[in-house]
Protein backbone atom coordinates (compact mmCIF):
# COMPACT_ATOMS: atom_id res chain seq x y z
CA UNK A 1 103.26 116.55 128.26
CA UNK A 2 106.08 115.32 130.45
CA UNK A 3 108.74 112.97 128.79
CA UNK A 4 110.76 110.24 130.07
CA UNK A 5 114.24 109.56 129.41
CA UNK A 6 115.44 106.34 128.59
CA UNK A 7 119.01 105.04 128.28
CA UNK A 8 120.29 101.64 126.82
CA UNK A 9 123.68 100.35 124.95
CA UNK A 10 124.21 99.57 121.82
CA UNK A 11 122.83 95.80 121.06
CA UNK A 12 121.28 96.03 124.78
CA UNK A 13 117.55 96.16 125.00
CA UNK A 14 115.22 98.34 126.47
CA UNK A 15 111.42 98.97 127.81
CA UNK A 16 109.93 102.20 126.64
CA UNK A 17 107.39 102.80 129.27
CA UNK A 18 103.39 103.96 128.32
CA UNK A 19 100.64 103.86 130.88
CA UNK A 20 97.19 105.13 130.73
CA UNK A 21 95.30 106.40 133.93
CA UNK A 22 92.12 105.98 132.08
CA UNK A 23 90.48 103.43 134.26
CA UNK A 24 86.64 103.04 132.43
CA UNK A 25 88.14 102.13 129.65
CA UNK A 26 88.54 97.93 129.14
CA UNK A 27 91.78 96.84 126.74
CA UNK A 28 89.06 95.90 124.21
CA UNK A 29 88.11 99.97 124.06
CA UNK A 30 91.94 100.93 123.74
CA UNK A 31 94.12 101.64 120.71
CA UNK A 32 97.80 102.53 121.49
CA UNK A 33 99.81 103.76 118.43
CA UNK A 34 103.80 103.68 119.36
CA UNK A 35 105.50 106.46 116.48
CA UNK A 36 109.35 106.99 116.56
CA UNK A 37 110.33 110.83 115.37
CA UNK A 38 106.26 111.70 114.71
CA UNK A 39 106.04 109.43 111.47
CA UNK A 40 108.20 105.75 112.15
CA UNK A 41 105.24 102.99 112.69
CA UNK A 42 106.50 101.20 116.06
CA UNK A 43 103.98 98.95 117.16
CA UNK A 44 99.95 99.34 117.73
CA UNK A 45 97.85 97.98 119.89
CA UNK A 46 94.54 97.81 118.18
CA UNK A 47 91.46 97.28 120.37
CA UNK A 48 93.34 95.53 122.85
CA UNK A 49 94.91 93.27 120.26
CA UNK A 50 98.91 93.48 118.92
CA UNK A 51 99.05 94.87 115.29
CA UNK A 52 102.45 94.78 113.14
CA UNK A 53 100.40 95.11 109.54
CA UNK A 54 101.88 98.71 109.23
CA UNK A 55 105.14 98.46 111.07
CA UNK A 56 108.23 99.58 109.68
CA UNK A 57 110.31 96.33 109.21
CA UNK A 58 113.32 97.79 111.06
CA UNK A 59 110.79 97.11 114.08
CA UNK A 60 110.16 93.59 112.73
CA UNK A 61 111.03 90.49 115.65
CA UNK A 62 112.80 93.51 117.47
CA UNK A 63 109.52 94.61 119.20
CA UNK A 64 107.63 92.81 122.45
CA UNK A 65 104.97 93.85 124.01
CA UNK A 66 103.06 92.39 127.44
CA UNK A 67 99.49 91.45 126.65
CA UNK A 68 99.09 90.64 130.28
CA UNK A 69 99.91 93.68 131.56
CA UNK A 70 96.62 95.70 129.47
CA UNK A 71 94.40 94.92 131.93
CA UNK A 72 96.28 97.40 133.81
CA UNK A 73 96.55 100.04 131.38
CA UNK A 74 100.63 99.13 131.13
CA UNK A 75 101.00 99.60 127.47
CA UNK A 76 104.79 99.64 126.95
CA UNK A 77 106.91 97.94 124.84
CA UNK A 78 110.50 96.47 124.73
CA UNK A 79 113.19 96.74 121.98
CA UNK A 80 115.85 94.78 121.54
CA UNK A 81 119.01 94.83 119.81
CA UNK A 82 119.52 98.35 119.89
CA UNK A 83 121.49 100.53 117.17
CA UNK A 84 122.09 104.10 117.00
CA UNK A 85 119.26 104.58 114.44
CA UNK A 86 116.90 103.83 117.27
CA UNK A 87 117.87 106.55 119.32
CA UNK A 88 114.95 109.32 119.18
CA UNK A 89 111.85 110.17 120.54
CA UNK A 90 108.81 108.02 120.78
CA UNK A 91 105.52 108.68 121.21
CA UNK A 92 102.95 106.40 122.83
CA UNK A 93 99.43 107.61 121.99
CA UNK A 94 96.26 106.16 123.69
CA UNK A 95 93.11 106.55 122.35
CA UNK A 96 90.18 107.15 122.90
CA UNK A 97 91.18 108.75 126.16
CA UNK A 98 93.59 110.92 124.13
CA UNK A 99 96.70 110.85 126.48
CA UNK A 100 99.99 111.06 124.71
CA UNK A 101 103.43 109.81 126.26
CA UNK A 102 106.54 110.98 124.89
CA UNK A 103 110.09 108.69 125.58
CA UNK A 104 113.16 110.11 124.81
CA UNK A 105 115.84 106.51 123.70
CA UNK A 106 119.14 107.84 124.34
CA UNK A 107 121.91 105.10 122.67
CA UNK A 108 125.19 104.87 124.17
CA UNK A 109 127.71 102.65 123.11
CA UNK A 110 130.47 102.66 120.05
């Protein structure tokens, strides 16, 4: 699957970007698990509805999302205040349409 890279400064913020093209599908139908490094819990989107219960707290008040923007299948999210320990890869996975985005957070900064 391809993968984005994304750049961003230490204490900056930045959107990781997820879209699906799956366009019979209503937000109501979608679930969109965000995973850093294949096991961190990011952020979910649960039937069209934001879900922190299993989130790691590192991710806690550091994690926005745009409800708005489901209706057109825009399912990223934004980070803010950035450390080093956020650089990695993250995976945005949409189900049930199965489609799998992969964002690569590069941190710069001392």
């Amino acid at each position: 699957c391809p993968q984005v890279t994304v750049e961003a400064v230490v204490g900056g913020s930045v959107i990781l970007p997820c879209s699906s093209a799956e366009h019979d599908l209503k937000p109501q139908d979608i679930n969109v698990h965000w995973r850093q490094n294949g096991s961190i819990y990011v952020y979910d989107i649960i039937k069209g509805k934001d879900s922190v219960v299993d989130q790691d707290p590192r991710y806690k008040i550091r994690t926005k999302t745009f409800p708005e923007e489901y209706v057109r299948r825009n399912f990223s999210i934004k980070l803010t205040g950035l450390t080093h320990a956020d650089a990695g890869t993250y995976i945005c996975h949409i189900t049930p349409s199965n489609e799998q985005e992969t964002v690569l957070l590069i941190i710069n900064g001392v």
